[in-house]
PDB file of N, CA and C in Angstrom:
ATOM      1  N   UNK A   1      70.615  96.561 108.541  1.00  0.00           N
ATOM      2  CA  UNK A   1      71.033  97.508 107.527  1.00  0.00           C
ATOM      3  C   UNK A   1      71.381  98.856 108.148  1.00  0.00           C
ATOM      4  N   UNK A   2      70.547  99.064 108.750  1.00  0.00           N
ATOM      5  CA  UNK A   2      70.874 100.627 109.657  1.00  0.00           C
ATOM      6  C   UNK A   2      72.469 100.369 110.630  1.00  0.00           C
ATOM      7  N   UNK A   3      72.805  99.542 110.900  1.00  0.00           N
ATOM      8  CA  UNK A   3      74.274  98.919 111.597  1.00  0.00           C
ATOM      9  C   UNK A   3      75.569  99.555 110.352  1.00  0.00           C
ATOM     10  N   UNK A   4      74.632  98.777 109.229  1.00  0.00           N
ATOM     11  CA  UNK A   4      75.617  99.228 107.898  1.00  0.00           C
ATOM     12  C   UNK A   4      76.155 100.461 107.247  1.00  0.00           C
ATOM     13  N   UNK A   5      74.460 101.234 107.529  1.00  0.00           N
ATOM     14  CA  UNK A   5      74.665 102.312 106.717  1.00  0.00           C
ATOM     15  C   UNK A   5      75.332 103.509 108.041  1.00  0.00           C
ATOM     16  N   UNK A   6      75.615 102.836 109.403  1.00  0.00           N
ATOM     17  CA  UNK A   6      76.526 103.951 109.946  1.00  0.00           C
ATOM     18  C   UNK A   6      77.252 103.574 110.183  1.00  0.00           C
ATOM     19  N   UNK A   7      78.349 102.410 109.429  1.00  0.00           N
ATOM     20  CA  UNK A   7      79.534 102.293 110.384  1.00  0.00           C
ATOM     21  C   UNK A   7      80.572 103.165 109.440  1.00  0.00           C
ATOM     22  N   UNK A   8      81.845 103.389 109.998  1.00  0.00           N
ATOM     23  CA  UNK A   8      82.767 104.006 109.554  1.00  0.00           C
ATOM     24  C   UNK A   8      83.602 103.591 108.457  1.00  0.00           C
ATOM     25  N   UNK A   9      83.267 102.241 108.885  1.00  0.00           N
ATOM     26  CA  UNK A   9      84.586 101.586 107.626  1.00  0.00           C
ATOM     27  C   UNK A   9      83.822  99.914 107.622  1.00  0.00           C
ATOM     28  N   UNK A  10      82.991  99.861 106.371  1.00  0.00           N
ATOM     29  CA  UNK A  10      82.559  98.758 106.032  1.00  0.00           C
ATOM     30  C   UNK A  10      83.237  97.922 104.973  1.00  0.00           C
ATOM     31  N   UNK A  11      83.021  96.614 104.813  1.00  0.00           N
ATOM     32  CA  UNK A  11      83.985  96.123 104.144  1.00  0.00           C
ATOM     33  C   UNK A  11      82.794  94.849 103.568  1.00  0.00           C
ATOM     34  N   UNK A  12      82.495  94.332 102.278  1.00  0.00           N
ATOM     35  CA  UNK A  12      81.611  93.244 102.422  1.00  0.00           C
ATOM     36  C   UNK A  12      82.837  91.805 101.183  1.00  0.00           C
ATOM     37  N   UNK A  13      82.510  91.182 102.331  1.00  0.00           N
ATOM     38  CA  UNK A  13      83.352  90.080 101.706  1.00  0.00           C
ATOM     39  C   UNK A  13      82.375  88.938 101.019  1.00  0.00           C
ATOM     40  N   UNK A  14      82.970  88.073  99.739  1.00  0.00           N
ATOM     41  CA  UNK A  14      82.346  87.665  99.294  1.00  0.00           C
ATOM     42  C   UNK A  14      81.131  87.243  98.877  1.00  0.00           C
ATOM     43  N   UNK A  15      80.733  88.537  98.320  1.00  0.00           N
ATOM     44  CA  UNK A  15      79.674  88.578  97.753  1.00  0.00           C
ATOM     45  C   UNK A  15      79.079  87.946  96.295  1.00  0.00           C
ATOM     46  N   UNK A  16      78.449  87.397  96.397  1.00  0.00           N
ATOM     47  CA  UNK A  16      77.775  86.051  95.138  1.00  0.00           C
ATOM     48  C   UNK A  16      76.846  86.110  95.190  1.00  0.00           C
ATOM     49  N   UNK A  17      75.869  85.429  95.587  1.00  0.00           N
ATOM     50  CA  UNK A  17      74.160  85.881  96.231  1.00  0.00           C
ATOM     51  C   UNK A  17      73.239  86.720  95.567  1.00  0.00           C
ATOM     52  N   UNK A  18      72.467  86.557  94.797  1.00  0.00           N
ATOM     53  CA  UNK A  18      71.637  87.900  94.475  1.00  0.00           C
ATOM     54  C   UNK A  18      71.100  88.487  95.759  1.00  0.00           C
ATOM     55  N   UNK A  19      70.828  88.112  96.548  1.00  0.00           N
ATOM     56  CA  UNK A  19      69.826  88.521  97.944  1.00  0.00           C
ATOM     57  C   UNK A  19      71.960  89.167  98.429  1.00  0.00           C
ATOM     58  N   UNK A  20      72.436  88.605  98.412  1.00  0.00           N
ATOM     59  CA  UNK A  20      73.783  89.613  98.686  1.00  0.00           C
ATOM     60  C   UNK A  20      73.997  90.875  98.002  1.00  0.00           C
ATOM     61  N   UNK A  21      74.322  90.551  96.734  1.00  0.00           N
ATOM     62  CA  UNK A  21      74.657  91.360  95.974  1.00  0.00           C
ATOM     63  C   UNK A  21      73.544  93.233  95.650  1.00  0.00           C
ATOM     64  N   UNK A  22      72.291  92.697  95.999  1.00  0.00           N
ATOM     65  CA  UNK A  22      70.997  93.238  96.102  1.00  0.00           C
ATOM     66  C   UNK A  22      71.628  94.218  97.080  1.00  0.00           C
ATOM     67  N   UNK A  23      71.498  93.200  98.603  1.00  0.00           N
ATOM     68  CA  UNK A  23      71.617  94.144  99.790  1.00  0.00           C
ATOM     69  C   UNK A  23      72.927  95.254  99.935  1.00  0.00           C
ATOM     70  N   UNK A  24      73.659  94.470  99.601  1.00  0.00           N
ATOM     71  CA  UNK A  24      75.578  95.468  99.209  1.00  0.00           C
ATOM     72  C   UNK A  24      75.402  96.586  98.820  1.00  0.00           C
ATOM     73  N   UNK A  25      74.143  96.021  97.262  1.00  0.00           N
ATOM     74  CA  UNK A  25      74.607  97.506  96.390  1.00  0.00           C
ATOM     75  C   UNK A  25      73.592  98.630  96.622  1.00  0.00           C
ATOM     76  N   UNK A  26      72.188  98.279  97.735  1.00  0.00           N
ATOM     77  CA  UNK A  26      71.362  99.454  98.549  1.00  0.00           C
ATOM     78  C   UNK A  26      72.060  99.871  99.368  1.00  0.00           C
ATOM     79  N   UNK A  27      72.949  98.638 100.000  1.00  0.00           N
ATOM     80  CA  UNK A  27      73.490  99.580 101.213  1.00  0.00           C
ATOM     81  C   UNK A  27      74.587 100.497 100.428  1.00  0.00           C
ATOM     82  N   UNK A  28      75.185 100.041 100.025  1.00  0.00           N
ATOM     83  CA  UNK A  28      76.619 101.219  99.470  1.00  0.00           C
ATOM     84  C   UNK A  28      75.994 102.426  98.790  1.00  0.00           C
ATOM     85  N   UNK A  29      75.349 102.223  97.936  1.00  0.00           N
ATOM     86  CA  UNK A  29      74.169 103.281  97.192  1.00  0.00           C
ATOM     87  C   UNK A  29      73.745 104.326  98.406  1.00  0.00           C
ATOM     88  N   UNK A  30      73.050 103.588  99.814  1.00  0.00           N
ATOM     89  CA  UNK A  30      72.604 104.845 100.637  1.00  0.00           C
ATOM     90  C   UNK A  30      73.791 105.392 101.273  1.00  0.00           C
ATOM     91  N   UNK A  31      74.961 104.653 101.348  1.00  0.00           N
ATOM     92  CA  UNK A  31      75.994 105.407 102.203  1.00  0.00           C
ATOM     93  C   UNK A  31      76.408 106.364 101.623  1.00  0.00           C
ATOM     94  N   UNK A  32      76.839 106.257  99.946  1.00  0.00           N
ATOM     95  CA  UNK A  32      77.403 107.329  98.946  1.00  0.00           C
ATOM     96  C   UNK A  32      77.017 108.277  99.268  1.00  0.00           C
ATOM     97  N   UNK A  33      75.137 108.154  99.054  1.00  0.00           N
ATOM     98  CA  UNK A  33      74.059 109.381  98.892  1.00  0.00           C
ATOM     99  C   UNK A  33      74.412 110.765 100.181  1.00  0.00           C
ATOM    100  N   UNK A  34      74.513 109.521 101.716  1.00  0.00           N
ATOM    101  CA  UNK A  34      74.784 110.141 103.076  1.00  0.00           C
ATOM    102  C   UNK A  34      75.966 111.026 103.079  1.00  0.00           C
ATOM    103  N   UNK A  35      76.621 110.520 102.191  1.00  0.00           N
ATOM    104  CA  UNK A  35      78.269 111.307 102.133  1.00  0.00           C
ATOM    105  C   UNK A  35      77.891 112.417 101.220  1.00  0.00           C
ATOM    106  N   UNK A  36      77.399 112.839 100.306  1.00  0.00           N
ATOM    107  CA  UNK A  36      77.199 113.449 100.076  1.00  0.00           C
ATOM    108  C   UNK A  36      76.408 114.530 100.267  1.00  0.00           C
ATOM    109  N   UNK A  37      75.477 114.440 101.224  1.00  0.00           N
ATOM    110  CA  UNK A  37      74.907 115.063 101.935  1.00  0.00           C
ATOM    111  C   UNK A  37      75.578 115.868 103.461  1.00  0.00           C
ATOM    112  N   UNK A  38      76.699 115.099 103.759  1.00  0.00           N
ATOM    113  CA  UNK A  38      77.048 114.912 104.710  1.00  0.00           C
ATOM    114  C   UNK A  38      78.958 115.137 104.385  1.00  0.00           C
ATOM    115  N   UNK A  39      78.968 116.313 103.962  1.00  0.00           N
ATOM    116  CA  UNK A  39      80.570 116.351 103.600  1.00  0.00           C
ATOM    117  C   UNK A  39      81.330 116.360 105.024  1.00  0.00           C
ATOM    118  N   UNK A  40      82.728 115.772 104.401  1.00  0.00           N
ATOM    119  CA  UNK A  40      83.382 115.693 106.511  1.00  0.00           C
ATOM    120  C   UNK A  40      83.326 114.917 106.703  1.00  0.00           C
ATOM    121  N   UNK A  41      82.906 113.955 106.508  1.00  0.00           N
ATOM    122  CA  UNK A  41      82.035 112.723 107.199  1.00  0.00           C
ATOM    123  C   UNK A  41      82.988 111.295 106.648  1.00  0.00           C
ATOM    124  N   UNK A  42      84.437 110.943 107.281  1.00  0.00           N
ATOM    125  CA  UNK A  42      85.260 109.893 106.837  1.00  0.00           C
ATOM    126  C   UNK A  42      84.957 108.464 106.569  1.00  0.00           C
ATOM    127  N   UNK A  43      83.882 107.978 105.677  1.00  0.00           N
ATOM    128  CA  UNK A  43      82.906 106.738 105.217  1.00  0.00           C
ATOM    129  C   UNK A  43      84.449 105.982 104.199  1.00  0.00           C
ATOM    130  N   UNK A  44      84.384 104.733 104.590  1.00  0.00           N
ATOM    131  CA  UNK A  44      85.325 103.562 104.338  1.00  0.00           C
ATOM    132  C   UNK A  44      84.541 101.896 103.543  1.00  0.00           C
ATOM    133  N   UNK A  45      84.462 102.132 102.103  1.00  0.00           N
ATOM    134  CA  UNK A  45      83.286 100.628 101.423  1.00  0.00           C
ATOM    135  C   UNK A  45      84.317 100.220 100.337  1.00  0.00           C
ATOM    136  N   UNK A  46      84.335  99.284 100.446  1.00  0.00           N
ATOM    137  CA  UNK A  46      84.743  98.290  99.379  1.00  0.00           C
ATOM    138  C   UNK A  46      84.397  96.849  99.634  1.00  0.00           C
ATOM    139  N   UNK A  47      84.656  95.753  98.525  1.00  0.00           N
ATOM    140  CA  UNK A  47      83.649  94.596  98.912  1.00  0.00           C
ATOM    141  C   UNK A  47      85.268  94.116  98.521  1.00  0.00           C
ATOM    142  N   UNK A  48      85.566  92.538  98.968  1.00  0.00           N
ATOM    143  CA  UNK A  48      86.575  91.663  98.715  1.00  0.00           C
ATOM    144  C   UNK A  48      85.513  90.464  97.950  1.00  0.00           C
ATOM    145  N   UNK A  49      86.266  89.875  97.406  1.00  0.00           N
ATOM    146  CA  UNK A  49      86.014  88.551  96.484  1.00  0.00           C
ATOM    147  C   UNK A  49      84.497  88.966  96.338  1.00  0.00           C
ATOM    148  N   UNK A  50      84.215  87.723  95.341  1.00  0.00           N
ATOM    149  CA  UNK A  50      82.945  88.231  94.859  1.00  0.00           C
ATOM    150  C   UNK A  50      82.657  89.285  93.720  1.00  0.00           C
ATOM    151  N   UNK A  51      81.363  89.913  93.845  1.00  0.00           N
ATOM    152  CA  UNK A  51      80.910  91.231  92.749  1.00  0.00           C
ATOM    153  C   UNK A  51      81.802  92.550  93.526  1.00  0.00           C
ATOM    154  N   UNK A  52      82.657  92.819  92.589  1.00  0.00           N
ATOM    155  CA  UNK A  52      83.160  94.208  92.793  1.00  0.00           C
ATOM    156  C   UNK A  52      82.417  95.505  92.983  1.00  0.00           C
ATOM    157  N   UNK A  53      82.721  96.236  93.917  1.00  0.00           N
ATOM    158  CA  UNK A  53      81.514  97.562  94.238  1.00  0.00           C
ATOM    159  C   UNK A  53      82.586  98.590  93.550  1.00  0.00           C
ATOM    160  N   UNK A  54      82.404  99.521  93.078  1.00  0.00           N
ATOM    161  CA  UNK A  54      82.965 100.755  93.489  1.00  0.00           C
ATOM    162  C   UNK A  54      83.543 101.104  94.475  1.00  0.00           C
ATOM    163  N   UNK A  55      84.670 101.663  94.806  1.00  0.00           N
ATOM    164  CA  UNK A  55      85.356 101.600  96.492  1.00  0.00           C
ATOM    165  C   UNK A  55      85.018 103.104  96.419  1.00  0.00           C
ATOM    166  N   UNK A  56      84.268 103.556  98.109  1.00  0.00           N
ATOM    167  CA  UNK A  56      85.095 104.813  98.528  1.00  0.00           C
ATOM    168  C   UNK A  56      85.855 104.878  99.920  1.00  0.00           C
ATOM    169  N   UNK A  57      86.560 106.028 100.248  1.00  0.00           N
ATOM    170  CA  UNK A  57      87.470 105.943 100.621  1.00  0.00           C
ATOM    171  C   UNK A  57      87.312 108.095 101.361  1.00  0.00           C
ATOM    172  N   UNK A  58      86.936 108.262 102.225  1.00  0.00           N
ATOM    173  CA  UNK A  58      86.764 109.413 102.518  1.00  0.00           C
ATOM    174  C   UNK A  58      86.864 110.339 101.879  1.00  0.00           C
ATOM    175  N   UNK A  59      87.302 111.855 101.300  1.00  0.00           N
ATOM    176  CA  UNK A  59      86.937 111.994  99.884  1.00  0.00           C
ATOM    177  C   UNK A  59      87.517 111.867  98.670  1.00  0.00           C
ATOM    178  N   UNK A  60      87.703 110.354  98.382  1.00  0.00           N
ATOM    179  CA  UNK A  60      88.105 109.472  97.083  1.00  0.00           C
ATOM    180  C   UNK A  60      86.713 108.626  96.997  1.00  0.00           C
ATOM    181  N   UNK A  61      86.081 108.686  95.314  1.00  0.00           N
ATOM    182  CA  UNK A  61      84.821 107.827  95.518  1.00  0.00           C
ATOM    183  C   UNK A  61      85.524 107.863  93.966  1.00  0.00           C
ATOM    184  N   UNK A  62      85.313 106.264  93.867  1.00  0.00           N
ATOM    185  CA  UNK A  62      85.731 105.898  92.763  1.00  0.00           C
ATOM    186  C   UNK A  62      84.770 105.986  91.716  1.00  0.00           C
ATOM    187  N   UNK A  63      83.512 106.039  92.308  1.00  0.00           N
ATOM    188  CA  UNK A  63      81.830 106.263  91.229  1.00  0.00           C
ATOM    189  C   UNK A  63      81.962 107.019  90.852  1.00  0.00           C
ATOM    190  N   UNK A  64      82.320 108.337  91.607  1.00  0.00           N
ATOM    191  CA  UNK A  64      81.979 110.024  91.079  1.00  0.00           C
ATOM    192  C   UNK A  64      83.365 110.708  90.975  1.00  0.00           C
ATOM    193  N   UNK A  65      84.242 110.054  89.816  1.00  0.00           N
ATOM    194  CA  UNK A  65      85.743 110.636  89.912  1.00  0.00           C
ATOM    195  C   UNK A  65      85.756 112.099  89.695  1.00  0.00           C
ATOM    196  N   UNK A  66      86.628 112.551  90.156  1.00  0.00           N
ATOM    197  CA  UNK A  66      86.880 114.236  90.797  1.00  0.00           C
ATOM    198  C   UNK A  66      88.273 114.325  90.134  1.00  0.00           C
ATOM    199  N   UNK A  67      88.383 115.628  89.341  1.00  0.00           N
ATOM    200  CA  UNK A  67      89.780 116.013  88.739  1.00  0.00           C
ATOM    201  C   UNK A  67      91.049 116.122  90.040  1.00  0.00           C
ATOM    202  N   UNK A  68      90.746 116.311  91.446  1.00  0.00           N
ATOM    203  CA  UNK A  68      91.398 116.495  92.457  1.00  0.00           C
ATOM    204  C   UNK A  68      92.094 115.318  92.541  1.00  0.00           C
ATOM    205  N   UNK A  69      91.627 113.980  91.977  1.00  0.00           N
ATOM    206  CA  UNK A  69      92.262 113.115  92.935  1.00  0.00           C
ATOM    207  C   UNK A  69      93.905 112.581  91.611  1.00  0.00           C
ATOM    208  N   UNK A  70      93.669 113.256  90.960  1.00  0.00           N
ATOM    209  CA  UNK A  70      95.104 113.545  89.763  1.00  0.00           C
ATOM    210  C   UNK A  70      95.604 114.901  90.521  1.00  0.00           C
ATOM    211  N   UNK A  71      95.537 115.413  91.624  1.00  0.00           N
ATOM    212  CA  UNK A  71      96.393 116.233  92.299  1.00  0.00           C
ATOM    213  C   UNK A  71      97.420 115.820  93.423  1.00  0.00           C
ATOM    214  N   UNK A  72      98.909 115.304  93.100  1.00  0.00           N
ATOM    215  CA  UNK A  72      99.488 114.812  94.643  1.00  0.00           C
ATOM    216  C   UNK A  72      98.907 115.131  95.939  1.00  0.00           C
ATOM    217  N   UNK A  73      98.551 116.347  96.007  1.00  0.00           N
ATOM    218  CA  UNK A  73      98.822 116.871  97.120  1.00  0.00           C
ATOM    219  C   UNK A  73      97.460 116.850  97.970  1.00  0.00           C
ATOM    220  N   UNK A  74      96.300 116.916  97.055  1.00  0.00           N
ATOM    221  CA  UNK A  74      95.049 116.741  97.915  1.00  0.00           C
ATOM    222  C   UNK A  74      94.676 116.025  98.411  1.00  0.00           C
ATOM    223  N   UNK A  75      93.696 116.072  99.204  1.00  0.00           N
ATOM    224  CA  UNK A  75      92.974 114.715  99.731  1.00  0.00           C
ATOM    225  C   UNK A  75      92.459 113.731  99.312  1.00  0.00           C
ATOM    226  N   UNK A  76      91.583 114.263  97.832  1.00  0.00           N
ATOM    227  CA  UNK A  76      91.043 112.801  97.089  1.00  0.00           C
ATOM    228  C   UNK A  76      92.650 112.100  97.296  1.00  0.00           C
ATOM    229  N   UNK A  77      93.541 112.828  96.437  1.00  0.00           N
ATOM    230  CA  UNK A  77      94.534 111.584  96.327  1.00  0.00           C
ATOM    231  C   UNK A  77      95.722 111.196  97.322  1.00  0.00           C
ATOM    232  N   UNK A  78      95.166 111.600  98.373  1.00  0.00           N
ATOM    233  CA  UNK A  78      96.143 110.774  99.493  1.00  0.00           C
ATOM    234  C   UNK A  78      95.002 110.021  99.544  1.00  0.00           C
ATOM    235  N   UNK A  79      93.297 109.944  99.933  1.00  0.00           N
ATOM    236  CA  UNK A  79      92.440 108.846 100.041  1.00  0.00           C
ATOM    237  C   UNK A  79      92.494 107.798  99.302  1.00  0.00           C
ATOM    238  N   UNK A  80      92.872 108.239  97.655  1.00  0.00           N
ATOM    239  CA  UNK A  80      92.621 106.939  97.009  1.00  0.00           C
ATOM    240  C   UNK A  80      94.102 106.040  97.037  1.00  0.00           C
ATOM    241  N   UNK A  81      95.338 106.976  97.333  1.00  0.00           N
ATOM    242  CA  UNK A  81      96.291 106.325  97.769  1.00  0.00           C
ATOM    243  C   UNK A  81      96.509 104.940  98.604  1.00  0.00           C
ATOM    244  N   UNK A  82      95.599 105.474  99.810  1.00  0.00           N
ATOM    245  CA  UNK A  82      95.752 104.684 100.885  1.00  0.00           C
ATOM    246  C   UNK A  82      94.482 103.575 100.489  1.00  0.00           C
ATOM    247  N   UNK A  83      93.710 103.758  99.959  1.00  0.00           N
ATOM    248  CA  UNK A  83      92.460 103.063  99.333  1.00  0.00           C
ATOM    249  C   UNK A  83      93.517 101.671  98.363  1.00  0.00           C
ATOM    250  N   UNK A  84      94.353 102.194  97.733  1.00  0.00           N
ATOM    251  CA  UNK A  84      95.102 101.446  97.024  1.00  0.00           C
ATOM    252  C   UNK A  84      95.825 100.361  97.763  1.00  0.00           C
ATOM    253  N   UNK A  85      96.786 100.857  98.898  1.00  0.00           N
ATOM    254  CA  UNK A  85      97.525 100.372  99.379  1.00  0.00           C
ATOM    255  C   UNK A  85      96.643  99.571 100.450  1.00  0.00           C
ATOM    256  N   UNK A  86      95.626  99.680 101.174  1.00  0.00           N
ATOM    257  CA  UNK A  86      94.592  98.892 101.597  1.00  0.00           C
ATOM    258  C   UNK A  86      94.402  97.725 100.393  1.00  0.00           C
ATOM    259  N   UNK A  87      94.041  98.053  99.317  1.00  0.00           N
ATOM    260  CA  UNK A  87      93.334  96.751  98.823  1.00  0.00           C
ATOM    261  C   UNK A  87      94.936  95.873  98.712  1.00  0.00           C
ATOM    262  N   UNK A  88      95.790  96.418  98.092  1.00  0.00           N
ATOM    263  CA  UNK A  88      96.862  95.611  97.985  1.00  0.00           C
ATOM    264  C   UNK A  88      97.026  94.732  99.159  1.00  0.00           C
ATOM    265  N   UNK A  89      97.126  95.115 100.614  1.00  0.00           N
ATOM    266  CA  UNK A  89      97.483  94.083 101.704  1.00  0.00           C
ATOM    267  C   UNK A  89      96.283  93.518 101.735  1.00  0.00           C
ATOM    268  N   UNK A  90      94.805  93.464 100.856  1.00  0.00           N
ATOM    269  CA  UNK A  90      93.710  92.843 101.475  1.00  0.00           C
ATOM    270  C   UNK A  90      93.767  91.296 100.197  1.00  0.00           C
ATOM    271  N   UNK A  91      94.623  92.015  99.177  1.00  0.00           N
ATOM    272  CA  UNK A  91      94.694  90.738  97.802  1.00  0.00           C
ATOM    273  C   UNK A  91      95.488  89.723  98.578  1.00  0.00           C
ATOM    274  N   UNK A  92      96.434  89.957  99.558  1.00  0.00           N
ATOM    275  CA  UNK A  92      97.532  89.151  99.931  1.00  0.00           C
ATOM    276  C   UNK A  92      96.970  87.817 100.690  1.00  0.00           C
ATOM    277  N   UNK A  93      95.580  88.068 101.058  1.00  0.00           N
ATOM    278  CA  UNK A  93      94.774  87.154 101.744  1.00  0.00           C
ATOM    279  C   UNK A  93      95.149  86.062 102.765  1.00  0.00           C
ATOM    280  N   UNK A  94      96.099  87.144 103.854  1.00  0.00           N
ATOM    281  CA  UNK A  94      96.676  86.708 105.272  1.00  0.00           C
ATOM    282  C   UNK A  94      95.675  87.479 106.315  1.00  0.00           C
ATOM    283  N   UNK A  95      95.874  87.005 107.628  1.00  0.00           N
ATOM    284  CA  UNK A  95      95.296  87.624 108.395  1.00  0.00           C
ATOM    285  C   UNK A  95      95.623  88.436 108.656  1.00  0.00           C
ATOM    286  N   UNK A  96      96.892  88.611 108.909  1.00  0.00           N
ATOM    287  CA  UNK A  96      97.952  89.578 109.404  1.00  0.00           C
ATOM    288  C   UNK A  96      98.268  90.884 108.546  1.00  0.00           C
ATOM    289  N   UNK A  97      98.010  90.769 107.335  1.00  0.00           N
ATOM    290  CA  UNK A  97      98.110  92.003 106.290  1.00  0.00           C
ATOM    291  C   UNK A  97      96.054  92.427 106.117  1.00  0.00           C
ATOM    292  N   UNK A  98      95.089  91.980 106.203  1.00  0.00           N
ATOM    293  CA  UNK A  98      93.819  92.051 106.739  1.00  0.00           C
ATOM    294  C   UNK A  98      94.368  93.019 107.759  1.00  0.00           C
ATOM    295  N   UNK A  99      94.731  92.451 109.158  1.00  0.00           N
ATOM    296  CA  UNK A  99      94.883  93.148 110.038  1.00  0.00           C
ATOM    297  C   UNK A  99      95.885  94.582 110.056  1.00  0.00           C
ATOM    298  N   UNK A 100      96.742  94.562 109.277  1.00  0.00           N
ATOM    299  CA  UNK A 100      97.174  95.577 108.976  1.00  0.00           C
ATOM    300  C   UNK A 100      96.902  96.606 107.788  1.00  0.00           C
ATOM    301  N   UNK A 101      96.115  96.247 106.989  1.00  0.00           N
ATOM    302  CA  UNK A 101      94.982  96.938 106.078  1.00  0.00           C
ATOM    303  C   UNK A 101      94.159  98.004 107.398  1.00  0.00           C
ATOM    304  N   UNK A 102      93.315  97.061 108.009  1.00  0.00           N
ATOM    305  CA  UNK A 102      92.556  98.059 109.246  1.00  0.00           C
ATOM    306  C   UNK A 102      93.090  99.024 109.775  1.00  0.00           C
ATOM    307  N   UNK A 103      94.407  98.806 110.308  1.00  0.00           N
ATOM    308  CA  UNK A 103      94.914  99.365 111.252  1.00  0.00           C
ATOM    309  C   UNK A 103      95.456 100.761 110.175  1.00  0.00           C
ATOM    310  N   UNK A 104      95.714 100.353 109.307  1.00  0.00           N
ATOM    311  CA  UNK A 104      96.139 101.809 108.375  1.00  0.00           C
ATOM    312  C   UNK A 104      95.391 102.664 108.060  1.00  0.00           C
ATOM    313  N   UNK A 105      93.999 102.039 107.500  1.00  0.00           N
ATOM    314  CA  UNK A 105      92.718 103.167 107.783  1.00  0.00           C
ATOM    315  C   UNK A 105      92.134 103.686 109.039  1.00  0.00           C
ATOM    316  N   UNK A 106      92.414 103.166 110.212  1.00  0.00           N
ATOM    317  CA  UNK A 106      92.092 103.473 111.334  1.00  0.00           C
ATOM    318  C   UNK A 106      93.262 104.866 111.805  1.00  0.00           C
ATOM    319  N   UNK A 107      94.644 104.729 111.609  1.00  0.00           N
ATOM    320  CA  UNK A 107      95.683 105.159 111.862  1.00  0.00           C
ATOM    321  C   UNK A 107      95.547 106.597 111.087  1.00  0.00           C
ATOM    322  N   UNK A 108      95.229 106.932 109.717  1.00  0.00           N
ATOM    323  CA  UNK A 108      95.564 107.852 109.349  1.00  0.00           C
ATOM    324  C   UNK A 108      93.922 108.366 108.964  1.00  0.00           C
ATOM    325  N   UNK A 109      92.589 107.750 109.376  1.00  0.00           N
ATOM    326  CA  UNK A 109      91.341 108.288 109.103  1.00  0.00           C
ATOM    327  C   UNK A 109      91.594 108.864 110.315  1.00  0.00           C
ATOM    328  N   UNK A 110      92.292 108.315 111.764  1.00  0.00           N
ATOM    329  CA  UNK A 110      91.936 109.635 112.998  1.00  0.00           C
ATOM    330  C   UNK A 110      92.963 110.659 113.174  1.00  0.00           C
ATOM    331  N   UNK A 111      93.889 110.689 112.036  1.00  0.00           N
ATOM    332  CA  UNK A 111      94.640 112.006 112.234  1.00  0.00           C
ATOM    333  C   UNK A 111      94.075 112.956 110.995  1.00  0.00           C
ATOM    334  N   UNK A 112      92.864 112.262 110.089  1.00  0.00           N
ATOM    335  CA  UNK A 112      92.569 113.286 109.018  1.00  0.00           C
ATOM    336  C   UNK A 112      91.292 113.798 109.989  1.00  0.00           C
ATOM    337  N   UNK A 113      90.518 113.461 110.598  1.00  0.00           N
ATOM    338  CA  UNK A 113      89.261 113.696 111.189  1.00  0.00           C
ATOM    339  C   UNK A 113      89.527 114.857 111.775  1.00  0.00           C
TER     340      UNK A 113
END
């Protein structure tokens, strides 16, 4: 769990399981909390198939909506932008759009950092 609650960009796939679903929603729960404590700090969660989490998305958190992210120009909403356009290549359920999902949050989380 401690692996979980620091990586940069977690992702939990099919989740069903109560002993899953349990662990997902402590871990996502302590990461939120960390981000918030911890502004700056570019944190990447959403779950594929399975129980749907709340996605966040560096500062786009779909739990705690913010009037900012109805602003073009800010950051919530370039985050939840790209949050969008991530899940879209992740519905397509290729490897290759997977792999290019990553590479887009990787690509534009190290030029926002």
């Amino acid at each position: 769990q401690i692996l979980c609650q620091n990586a940069r960009l977690l992702i939990a796939l099919g989740v069903t399981s109560p002993q899953d679903v349990q662990f997902v929603a402590r871990t996502f729960r302590l990461r939120r909390s960390s981000i918030q404590q911890q502004r700056g700090t570019k944190l990447c969660q959403f779950s594929l198939g399975g129980k749907p989490f709340a996605p966040l998305l560096g500062n786009y958190d779909e739990a705690n909506p913010s009037w900012q992210e109805n602003v073009p120009w800010s950051a919530e909403a370039r985050d939840k932008q790209m949050l969008l356009d991530m899940q879209a290549l992740f519905e397509k359920e290729e490897v290759c759009d997977y792999v290019q999902a990553i590479r887009l949050y990787l690509s534009l989380s190290k030029k926002s950092v």
